[in-house]
Protein backbone atom coordinates (compact mmCIF):
# COMPACT_ATOMS: atom_id res chain seq x y z
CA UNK A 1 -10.78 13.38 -10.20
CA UNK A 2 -12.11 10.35 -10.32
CA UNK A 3 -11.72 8.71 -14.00
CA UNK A 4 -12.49 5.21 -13.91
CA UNK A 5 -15.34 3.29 -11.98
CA UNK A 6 -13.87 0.64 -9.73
CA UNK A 7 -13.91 -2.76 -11.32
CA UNK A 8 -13.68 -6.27 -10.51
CA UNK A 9 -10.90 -8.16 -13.19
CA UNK A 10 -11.41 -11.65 -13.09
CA UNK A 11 -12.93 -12.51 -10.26
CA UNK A 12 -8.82 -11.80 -8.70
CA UNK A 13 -8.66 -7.84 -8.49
CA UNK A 14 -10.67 -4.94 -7.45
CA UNK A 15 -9.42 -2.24 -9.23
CA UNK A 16 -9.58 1.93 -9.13
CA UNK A 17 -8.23 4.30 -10.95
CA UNK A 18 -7.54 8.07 -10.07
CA UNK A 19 -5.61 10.77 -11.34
CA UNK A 20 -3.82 12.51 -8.71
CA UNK A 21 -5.96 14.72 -6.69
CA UNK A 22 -4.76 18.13 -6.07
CA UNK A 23 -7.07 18.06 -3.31
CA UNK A 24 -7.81 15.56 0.01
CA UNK A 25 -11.64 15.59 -0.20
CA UNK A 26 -14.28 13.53 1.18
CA UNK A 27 -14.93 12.28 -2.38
CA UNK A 28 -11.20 10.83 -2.35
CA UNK A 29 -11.95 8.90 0.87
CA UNK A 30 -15.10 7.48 -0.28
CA UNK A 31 -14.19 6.18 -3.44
CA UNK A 32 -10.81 4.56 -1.91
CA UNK A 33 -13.22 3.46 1.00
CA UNK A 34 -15.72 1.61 -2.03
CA UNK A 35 -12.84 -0.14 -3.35
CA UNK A 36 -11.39 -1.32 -0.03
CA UNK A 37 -14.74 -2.60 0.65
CA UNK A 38 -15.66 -4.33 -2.10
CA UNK A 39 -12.50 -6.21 -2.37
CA UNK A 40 -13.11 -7.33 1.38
CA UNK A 41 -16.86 -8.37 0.58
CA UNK A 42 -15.66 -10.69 -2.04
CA UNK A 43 -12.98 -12.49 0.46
CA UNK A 44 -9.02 -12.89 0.45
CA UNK A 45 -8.30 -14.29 -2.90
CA UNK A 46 -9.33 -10.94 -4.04
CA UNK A 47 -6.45 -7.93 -4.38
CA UNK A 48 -6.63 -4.38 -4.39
CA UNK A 49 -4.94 -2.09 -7.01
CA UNK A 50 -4.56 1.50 -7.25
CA UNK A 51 -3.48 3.56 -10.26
CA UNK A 52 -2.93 7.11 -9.67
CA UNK A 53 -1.69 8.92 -12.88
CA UNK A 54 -0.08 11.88 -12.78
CA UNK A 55 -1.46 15.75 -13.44
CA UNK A 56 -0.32 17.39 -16.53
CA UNK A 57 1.58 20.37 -14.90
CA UNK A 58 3.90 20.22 -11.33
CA UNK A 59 2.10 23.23 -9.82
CA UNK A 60 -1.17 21.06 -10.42
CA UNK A 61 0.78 18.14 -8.69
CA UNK A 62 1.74 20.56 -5.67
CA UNK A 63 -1.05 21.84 -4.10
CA UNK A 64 -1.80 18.52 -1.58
CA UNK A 65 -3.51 18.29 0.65
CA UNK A 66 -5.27 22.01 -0.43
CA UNK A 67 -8.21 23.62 1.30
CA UNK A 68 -9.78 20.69 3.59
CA UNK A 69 -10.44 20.32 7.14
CA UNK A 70 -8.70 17.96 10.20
CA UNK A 71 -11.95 15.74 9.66
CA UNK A 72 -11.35 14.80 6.20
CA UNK A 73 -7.68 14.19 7.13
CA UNK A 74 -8.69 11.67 10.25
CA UNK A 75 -10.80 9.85 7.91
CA UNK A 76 -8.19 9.65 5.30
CA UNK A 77 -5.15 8.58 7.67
CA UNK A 78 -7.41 6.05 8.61
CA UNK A 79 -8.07 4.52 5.40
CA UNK A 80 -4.47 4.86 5.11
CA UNK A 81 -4.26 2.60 8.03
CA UNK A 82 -6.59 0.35 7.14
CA UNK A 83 -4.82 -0.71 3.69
CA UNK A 84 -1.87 -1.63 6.14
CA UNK A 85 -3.99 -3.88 8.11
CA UNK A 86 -6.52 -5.39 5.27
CA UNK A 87 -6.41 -9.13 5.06
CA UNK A 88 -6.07 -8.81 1.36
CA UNK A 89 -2.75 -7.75 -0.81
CA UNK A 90 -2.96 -3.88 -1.82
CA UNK A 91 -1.46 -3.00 -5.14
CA UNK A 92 -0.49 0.83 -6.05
CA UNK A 93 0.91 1.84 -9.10
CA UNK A 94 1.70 5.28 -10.15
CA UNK A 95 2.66 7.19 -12.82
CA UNK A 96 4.12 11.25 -13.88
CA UNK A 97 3.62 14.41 -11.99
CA UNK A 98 1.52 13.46 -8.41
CA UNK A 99 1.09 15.05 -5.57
CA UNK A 100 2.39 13.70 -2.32
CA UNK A 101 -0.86 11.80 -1.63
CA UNK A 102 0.84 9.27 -4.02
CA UNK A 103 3.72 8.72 -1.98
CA UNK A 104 1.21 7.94 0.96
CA UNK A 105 -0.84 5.22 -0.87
CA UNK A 106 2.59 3.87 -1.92
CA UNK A 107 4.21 3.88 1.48
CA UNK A 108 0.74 1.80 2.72
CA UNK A 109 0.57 -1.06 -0.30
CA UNK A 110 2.03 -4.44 -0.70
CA UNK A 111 3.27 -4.36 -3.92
CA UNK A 112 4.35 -0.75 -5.24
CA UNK A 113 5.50 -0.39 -8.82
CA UNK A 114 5.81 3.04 -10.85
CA UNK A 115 7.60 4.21 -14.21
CA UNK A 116 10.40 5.96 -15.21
CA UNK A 117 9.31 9.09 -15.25
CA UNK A 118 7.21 9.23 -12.07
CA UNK A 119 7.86 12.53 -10.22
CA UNK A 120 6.33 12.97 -6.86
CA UNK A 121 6.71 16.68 -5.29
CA UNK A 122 6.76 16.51 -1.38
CA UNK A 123 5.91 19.81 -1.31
CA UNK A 124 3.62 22.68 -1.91
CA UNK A 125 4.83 25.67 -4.51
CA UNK A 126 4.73 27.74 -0.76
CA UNK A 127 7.72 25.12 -0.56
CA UNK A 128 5.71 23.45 2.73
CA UNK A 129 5.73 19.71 3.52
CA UNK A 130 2.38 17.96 4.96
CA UNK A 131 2.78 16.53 8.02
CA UNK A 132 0.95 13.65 7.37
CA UNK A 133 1.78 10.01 8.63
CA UNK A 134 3.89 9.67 5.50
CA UNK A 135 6.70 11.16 7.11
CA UNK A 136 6.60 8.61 10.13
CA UNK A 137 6.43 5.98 7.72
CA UNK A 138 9.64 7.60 5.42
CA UNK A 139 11.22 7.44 9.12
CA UNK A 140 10.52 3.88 8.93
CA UNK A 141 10.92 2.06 5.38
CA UNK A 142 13.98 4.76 4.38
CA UNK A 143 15.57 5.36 7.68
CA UNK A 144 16.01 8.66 9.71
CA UNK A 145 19.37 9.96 7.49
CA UNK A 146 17.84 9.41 4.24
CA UNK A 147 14.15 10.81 5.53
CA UNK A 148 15.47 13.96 7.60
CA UNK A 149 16.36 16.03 4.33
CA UNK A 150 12.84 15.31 2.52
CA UNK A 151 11.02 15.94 5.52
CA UNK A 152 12.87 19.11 6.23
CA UNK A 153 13.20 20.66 2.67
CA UNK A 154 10.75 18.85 0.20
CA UNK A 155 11.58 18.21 -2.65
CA UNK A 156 10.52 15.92 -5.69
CA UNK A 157 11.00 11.69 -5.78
CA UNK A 158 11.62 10.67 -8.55
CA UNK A 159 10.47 6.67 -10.24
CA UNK A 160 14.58 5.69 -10.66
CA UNK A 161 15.45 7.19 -7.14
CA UNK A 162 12.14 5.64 -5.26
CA UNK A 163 13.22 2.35 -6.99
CA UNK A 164 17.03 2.04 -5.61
CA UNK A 165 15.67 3.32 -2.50
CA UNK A 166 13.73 0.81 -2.00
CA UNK A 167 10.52 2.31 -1.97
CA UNK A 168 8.92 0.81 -4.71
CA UNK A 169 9.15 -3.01 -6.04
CA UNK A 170 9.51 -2.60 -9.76
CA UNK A 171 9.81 0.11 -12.54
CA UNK A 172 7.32 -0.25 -15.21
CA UNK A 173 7.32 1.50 -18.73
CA UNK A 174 3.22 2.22 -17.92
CA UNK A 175 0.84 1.68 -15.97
CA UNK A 176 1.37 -1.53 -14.33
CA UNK A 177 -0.93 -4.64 -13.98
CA UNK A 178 -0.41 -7.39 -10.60
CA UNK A 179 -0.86 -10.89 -11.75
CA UNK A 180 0.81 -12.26 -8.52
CA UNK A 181 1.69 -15.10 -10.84
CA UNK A 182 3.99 -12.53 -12.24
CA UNK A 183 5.46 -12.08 -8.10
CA UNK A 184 5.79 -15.79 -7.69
CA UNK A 185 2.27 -15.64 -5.35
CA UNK A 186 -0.33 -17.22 -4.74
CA UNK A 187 -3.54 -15.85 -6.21
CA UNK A 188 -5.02 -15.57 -2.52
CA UNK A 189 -3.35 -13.52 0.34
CA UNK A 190 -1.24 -15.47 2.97
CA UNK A 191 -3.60 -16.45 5.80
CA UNK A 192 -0.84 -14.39 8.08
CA UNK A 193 -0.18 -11.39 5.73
CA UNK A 194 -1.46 -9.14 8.87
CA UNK A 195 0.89 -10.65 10.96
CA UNK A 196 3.82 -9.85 9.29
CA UNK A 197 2.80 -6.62 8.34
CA UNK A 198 2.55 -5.89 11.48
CA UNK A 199 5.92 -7.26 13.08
CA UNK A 200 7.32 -5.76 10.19
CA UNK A 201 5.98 -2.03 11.41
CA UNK A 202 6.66 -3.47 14.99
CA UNK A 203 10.31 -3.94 14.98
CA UNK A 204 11.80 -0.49 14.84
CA UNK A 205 9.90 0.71 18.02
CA UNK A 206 10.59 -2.21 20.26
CA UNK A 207 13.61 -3.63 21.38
CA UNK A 208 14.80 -7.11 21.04
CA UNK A 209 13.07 -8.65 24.27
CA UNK A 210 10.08 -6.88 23.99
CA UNK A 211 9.75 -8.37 20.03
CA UNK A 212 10.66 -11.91 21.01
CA UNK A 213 7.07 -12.15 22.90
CA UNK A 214 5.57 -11.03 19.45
CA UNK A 215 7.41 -13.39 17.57
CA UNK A 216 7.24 -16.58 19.56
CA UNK A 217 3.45 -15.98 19.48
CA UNK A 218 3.77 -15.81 15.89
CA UNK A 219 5.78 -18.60 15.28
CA UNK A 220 3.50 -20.76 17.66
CA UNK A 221 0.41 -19.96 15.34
CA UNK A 222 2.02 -20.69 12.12
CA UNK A 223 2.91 -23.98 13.25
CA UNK A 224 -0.50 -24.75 14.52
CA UNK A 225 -1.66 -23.50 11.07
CA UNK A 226 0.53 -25.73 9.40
CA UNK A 227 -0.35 -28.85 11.36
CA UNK A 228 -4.03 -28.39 10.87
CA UNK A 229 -3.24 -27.98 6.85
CA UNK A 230 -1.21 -31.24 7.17
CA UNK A 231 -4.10 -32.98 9.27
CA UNK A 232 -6.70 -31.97 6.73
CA UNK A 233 -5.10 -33.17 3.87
CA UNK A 234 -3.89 -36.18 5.12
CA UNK A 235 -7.62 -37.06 6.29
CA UNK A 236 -8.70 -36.13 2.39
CA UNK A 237 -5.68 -38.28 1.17
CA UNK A 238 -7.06 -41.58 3.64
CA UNK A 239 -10.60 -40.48 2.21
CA UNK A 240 -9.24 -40.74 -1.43
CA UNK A 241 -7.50 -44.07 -0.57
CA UNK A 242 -10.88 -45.15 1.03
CA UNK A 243 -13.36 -44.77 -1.90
């Protein structure tokens, strides 16, 4: 399952790749669980990317989540979870004939890119649909209309239709490396990225009055943020002027 060793690329990027599991093991949660932490260990500047390349058949890219247990499937919604709310950037990029647990890492990352020929198969050759949290999140980032007929019927996404959907950020013609140069980024995650994840996930289960509380408070410590950035490097700029 597990290809690659997780590796650190210029002091900028923990990376891991995996080809698609067929299966939602314990294995799969620790090794994503290594990466996450290792990344976290070695501060903010430092990224997270994910390549998950694709099985060589669709009925080996259609058996997810296979024989596991509810425990394994806490553990892995909340990793799943915990990529949404890391204080580093998560990168996922995927590629051919995966099982749905690639549409879940994508639906979780920052920066999503996969090629051409990506094919993702919602569901199971029984012609089932996991229930996971990926379908609260299609709810969310496609909208109810577009959601309601994968949900209900499976299907397979493919790169071209995940791309004008939105989904994903970029096509790629393989496997695709994040210099956030390339994105116009900084090479360090925005001291707020949380944040706006999470008014982001917030806004299509509150209304407009019970956001604005959100918001404001938002808006109150990015302005405090910026004024202490100001204040610091106008003190280093009298410093400077000083020696």
């Amino acid at each position: 399952m597990f290809d690659e060793p997780i590796e650190t690329a210029n002091d900028s990027a923990v990376r891991l790749s995996l080809s698609s599991p067929s299966v939602l093991s314990a294995d799969l949660v620790k090794k994503v669980s290594a990466a996450l932490d290792r990344a976290e260990d070695l501060g903010p500047q430092v990224h997270v990317e994910l390549e998950i390349r694709g099985a060589e058949q669709d009925s080996d890219a259609m058996t997810w989540p296979g024989a596991t247990d509810v425990t394994v499937v806490n553990k892995w919604e909340q990793l799943l979870r915990r990529i949404e709310r890391m204080e580093t950037m998560s990168a996922v990029s995927v590629h051919g004939r995966c099982s749905a647990e690639a549409l879940e890492l994508l639906l979780v990352a920052d920066h999503r890119a996969v090629t051409a020929d990506t094919r993702i198969h919602l569901s199971t050759e029984n012609h089932d649909v996991w229930p996971s949290m990926a379908l609260h999140r299609l709810c969310h980032q496609l909208g109810l209309a577009k959601a309601r007929r994968l949900v209900l019927f499976g299907g397979v996404l493919g790169g071209e239709q995940l791309h004008q959907w939105g989904v994903v950020d970029r096509i790629t013609a393989g496997p695709a490396s994040f210099d956030l140069r390339e994105w116009g980024l900084s090479a360090s995650a925005p001291s707020d990225l949380p944040m706006r994840r999470r008014l982001l996930q917030d806004a299509f289960d509150s209304s407009f009055d019970e956001a604005f509380g959100s918001h404001l408070a938002a808006c109150d410590r990015t302005l405090k943020r910026t004024a202490s950035r100001q204040a610091v490097a106008e003190l280093r700029a009298d410093e400077v002027d000083a020696a």
